[in-house]
C-alpha atoms as a PDB file:
ATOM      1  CA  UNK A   1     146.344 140.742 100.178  1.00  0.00           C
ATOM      2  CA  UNK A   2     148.913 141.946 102.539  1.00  0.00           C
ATOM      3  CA  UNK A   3     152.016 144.471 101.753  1.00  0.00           C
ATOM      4  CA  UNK A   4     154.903 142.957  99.713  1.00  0.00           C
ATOM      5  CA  UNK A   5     157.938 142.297 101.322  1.00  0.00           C
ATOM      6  CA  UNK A   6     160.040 140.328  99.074  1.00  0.00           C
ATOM      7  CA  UNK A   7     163.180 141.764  96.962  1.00  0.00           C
ATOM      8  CA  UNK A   8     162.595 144.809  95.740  1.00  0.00           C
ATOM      9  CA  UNK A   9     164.562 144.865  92.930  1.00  0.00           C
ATOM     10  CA  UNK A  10     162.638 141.917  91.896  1.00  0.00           C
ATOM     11  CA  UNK A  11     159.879 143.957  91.128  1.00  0.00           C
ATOM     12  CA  UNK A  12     161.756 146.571  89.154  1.00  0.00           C
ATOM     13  CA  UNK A  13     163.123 143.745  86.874  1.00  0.00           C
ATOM     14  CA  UNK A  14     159.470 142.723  86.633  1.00  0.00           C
ATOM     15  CA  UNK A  15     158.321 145.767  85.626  1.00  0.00           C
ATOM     16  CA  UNK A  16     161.472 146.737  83.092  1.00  0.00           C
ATOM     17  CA  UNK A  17     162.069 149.923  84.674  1.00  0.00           C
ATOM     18  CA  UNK A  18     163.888 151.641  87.957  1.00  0.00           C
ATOM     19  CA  UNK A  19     160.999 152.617  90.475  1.00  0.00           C
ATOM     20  CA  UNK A  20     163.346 153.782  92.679  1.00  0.00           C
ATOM     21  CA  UNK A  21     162.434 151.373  95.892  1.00  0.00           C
ATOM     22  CA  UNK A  22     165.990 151.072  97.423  1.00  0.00           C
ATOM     23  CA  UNK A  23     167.050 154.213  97.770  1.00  0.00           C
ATOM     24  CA  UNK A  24     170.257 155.550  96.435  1.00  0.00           C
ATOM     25  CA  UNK A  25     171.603 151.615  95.005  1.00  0.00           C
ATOM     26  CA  UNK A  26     169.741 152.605  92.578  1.00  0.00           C
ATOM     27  CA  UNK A  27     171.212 155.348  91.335  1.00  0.00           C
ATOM     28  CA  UNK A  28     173.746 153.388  91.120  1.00  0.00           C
ATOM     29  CA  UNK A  29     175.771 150.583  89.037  1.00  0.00           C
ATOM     30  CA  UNK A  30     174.445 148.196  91.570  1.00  0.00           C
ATOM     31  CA  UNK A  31     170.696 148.959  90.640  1.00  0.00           C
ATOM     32  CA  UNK A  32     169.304 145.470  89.387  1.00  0.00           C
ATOM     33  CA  UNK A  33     168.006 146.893  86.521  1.00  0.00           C
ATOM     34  CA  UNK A  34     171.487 148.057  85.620  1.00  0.00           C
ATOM     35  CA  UNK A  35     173.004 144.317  86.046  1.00  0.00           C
ATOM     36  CA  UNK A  36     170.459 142.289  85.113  1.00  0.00           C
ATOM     37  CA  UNK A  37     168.108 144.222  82.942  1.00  0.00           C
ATOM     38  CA  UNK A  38     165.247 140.859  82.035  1.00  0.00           C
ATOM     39  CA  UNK A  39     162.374 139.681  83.972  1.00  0.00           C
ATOM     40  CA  UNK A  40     163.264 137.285  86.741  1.00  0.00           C
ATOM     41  CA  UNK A  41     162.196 133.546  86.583  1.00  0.00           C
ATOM     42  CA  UNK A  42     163.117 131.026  84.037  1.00  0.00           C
ATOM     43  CA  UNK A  43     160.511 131.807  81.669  1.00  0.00           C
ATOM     44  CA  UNK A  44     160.487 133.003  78.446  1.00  0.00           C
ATOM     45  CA  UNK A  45     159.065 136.316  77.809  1.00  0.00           C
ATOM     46  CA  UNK A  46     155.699 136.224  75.955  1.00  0.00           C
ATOM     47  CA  UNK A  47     154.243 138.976  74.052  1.00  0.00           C
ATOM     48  CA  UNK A  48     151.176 140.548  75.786  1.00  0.00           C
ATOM     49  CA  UNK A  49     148.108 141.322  75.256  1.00  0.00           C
ATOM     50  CA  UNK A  50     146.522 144.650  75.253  1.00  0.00           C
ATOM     51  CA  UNK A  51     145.190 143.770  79.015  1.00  0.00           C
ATOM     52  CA  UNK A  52     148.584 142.907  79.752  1.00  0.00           C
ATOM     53  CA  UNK A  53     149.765 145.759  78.570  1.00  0.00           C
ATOM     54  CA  UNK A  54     147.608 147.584  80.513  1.00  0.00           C
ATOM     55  CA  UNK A  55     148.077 145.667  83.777  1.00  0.00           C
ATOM     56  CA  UNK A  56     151.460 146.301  83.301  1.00  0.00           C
ATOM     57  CA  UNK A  57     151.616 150.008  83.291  1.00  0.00           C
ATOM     58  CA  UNK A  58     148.763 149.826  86.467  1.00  0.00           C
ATOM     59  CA  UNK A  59     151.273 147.886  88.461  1.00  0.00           C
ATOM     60  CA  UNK A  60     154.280 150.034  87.279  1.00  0.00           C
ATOM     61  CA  UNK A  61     152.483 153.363  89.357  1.00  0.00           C
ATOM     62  CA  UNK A  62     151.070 151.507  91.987  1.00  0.00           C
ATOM     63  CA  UNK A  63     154.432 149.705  92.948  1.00  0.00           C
ATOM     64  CA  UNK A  64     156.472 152.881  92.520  1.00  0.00           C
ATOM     65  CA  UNK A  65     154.266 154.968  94.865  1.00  0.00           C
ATOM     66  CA  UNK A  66     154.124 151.670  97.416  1.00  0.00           C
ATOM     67  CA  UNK A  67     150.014 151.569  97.051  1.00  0.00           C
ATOM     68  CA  UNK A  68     147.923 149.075  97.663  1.00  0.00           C
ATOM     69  CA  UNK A  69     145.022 147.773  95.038  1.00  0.00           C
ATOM     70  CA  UNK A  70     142.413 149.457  96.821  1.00  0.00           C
ATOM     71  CA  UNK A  71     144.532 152.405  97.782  1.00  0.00           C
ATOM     72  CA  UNK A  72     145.204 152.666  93.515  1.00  0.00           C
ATOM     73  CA  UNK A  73     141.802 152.658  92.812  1.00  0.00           C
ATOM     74  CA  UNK A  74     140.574 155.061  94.969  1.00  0.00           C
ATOM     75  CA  UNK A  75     143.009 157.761  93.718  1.00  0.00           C
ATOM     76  CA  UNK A  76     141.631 156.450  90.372  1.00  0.00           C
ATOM     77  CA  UNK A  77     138.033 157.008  91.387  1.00  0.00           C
ATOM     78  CA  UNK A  78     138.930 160.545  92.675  1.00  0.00           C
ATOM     79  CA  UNK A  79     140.174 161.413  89.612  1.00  0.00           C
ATOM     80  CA  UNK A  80     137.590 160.004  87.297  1.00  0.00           C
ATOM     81  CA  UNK A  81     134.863 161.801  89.346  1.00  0.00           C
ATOM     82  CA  UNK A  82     136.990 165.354  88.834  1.00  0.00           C
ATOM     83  CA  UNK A  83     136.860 167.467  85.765  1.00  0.00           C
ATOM     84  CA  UNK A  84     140.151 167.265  83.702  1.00  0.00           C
ATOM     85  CA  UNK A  85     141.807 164.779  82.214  1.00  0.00           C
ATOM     86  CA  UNK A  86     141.777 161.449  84.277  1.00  0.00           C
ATOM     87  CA  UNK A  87     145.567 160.022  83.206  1.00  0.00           C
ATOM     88  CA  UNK A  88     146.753 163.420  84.510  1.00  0.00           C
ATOM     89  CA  UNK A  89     145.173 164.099  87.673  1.00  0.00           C
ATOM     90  CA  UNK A  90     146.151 160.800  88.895  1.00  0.00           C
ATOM     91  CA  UNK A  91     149.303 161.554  88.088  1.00  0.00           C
ATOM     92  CA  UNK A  92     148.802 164.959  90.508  1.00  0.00           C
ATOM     93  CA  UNK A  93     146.963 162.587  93.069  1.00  0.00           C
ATOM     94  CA  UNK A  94     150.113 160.380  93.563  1.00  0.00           C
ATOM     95  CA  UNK A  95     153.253 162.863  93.128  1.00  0.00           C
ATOM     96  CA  UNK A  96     151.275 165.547  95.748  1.00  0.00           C
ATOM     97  CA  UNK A  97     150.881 162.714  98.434  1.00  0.00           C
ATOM     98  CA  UNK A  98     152.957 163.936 101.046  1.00  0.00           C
ATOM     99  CA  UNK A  99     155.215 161.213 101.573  1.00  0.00           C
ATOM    100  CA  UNK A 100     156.481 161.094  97.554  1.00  0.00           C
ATOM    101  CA  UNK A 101     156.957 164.746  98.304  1.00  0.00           C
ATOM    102  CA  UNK A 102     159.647 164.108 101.311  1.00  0.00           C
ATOM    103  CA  UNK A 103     161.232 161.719  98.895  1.00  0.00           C
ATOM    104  CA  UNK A 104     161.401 164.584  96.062  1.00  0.00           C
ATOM    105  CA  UNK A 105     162.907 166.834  98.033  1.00  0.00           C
ATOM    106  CA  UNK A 106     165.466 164.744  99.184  1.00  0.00           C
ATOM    107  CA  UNK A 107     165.040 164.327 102.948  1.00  0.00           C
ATOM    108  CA  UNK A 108     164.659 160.376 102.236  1.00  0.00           C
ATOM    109  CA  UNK A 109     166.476 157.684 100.113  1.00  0.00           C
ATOM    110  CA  UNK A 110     163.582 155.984  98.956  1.00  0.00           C
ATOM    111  CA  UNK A 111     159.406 156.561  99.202  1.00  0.00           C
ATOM    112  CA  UNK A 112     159.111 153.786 101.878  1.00  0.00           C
ATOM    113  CA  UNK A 113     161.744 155.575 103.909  1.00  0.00           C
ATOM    114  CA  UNK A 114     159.314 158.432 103.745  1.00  0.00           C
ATOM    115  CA  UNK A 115     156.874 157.180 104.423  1.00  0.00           C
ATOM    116  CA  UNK A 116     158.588 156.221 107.795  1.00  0.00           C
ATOM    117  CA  UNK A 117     159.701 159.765 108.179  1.00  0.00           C
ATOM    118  CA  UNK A 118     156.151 161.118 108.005  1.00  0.00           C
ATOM    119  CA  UNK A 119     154.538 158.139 110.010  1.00  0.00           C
ATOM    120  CA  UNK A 120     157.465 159.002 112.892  1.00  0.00           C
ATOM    121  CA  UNK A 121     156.669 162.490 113.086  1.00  0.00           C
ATOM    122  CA  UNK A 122     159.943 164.030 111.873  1.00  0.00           C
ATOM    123  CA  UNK A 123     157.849 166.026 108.939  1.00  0.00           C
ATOM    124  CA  UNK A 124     155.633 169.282 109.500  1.00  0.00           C
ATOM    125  CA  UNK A 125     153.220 171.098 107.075  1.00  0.00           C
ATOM    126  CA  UNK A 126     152.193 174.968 107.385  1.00  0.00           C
ATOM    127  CA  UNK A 127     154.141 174.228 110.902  1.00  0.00           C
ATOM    128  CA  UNK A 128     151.863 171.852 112.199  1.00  0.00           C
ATOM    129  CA  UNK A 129     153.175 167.592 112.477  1.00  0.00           C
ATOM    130  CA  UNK A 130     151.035 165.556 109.681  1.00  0.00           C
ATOM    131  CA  UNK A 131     151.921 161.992 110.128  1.00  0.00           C
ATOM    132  CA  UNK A 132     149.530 160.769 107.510  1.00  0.00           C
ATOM    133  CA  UNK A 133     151.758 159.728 104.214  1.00  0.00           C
ATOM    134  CA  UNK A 134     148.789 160.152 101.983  1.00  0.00           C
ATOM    135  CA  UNK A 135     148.124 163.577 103.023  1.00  0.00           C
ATOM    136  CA  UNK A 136     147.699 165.590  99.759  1.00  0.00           C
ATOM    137  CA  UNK A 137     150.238 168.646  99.710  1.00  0.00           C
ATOM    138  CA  UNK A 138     148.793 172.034  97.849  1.00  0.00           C
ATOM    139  CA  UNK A 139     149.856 174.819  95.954  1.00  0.00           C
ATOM    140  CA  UNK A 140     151.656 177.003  98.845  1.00  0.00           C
ATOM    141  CA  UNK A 141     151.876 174.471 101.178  1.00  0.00           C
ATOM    142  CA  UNK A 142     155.073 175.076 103.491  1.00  0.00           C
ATOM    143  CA  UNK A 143     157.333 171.678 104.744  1.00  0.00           C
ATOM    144  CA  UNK A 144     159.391 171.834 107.069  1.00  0.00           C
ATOM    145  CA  UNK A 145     161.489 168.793 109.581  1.00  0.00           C
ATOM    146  CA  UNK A 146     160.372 168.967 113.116  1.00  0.00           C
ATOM    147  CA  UNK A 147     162.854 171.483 115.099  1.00  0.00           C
ATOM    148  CA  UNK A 148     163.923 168.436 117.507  1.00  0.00           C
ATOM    149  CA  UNK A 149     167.625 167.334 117.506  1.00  0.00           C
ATOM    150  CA  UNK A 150     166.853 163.490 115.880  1.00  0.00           C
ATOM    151  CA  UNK A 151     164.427 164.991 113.215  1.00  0.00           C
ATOM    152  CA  UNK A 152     166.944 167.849 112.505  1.00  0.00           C
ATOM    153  CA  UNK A 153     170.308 165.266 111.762  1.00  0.00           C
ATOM    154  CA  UNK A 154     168.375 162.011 110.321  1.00  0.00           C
ATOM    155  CA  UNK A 155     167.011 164.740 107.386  1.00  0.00           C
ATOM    156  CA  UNK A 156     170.384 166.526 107.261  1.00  0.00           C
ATOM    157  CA  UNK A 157     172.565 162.987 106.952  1.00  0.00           C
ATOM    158  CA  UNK A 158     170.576 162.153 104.486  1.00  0.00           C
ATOM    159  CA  UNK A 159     170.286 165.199 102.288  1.00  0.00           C
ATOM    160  CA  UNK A 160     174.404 164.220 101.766  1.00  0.00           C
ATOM    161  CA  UNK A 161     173.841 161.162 100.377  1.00  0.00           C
ATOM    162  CA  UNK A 162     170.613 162.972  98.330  1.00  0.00           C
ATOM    163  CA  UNK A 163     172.395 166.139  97.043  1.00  0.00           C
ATOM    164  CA  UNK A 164     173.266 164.784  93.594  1.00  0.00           C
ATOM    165  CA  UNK A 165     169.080 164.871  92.583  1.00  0.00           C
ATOM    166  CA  UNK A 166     167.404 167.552  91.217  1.00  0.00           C
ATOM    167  CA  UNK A 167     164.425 169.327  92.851  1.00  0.00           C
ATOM    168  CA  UNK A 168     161.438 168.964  90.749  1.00  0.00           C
ATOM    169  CA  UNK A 169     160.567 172.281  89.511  1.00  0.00           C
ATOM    170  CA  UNK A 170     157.005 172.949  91.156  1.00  0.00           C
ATOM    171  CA  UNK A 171     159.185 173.063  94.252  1.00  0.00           C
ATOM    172  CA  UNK A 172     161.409 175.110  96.272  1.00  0.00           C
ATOM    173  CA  UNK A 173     163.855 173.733  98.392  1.00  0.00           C
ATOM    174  CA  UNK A 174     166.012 175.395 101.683  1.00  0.00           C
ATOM    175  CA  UNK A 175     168.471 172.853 102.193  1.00  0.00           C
ATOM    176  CA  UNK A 176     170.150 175.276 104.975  1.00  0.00           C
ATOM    177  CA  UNK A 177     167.210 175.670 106.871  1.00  0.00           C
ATOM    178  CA  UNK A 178     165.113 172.332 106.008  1.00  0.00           C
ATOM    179  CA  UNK A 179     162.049 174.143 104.369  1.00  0.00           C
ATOM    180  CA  UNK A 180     160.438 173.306 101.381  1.00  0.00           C
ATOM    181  CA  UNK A 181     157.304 174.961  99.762  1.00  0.00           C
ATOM    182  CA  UNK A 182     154.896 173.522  97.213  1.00  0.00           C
ATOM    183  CA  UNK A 183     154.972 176.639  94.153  1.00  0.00           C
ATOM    184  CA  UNK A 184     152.075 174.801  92.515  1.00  0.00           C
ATOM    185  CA  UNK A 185     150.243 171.429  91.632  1.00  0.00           C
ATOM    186  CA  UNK A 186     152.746 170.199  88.902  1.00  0.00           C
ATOM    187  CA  UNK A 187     151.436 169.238  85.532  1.00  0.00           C
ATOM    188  CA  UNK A 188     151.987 166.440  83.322  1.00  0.00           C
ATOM    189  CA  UNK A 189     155.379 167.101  81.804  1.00  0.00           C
ATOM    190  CA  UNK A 190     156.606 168.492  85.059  1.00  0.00           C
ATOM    191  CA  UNK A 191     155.822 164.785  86.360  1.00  0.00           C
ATOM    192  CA  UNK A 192     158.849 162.289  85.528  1.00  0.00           C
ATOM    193  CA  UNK A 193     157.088 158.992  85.783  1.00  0.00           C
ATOM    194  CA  UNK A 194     157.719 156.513  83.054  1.00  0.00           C
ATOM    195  CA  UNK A 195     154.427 155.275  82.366  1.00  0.00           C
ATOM    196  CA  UNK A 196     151.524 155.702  79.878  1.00  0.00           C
ATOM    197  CA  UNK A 197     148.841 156.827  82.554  1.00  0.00           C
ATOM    198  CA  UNK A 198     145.811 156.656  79.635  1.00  0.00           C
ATOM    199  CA  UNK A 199     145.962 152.740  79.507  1.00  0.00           C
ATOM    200  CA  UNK A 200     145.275 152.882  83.020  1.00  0.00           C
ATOM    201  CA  UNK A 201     142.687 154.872  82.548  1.00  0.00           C
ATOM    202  CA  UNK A 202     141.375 152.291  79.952  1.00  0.00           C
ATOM    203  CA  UNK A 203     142.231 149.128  81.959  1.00  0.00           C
ATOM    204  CA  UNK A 204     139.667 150.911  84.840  1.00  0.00           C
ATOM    205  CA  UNK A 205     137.045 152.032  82.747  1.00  0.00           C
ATOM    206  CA  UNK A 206     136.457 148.703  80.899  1.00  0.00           C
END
């Protein structure tokens, strides 16, 4: 199963919550969710079942980090495999990938845009170009936008449109300069996702 390309905001309205995939609409009164704030379709909405509670909440984190199933599961894998708690550390998994931390920081609208931005080379890490989006950021890791004229005023236009977000707190942001640094692996409540990560867990364990 290939990439979905369809309307986005479809798939926020599926899900009953803002995953943020279009950028600054929606933090907006255009967001769909705003306007039209029901599943789409004609169908009447059904109660679910436990599984479909927990499929729900799956596809909730995989859509708003733009995974694919196998991509998902890996992450999950990973995390069962690692001492801890499992919900949380795939929590850590996703928000340290290095594209979701671009989008954190501001120097994209959305996590596909990102993604682009690492993928094109405008992003650097301990001063070297990572173009991987799924490269895992740690604790003291230093970001930076390549020092090339294109790089340097696609991050800066954007960090305009950007300015009203705040920085999560696990990092540290140079707006002037276009340097970030990763102060540690953030924990749970430091982590503003809107889902219920140990149904997950359950729904992969079964």
């Amino acid at each position: 199963m290939g990439r979905y390309i369809g309307p986005k905001c479809r798939l926020c309205r599926r899900e009953g919550i803002k995953l943020f995939l279009k950028g600054e609409r929606c933090f907006s009164s255009k967001c769909a969710i705003e306007v039209r704030n029901y599943p789409p379709g004609m169908h009447q909405p059904k109660k679910l079942s436990e599984y479909g509670e927990q499929l729900r909440e799956k596809q909730k984190l995989r859509r708003m980090y733009g995974l694919m199933e196998k991509q998902f599961r890996n992450y999950y894998i990973r995390a069962a495999q690692k001492k801890g708690v499992t919900g949380e550390l795939l929590l850590q998994y996703l928000e340290t990938r290095l594209d979701n931390v671009v989008f954190l920081l501001g120097f994209a609208n959305s996590r596909d845009m990102a993604r682009q931005l690492v993928c094109h080379g405008h992003v650097t890490v301990n001063g070297r170009q990572v173009d991987i989006p799924s490269y895992e950021v740690k604790a003291g890791s230093l970001l930076g936008v390549k020092s090339r004229d294109k790089s340097q005023k696609l991050v800066q236009e954007t960090l305009k449109t950007t300015e009203s977000r705040q920085v999560p707190t696990w990092l540290s942001l140079d707006k002037k300069n276009l340097k970030a640094e990763v102060i540690k692996v953030p924990e749970r409540n430091e982590i503003e996702v809107p889902v219920n990560e140990n149904v997950i867990v359950e729904l992969y364990s079964k």
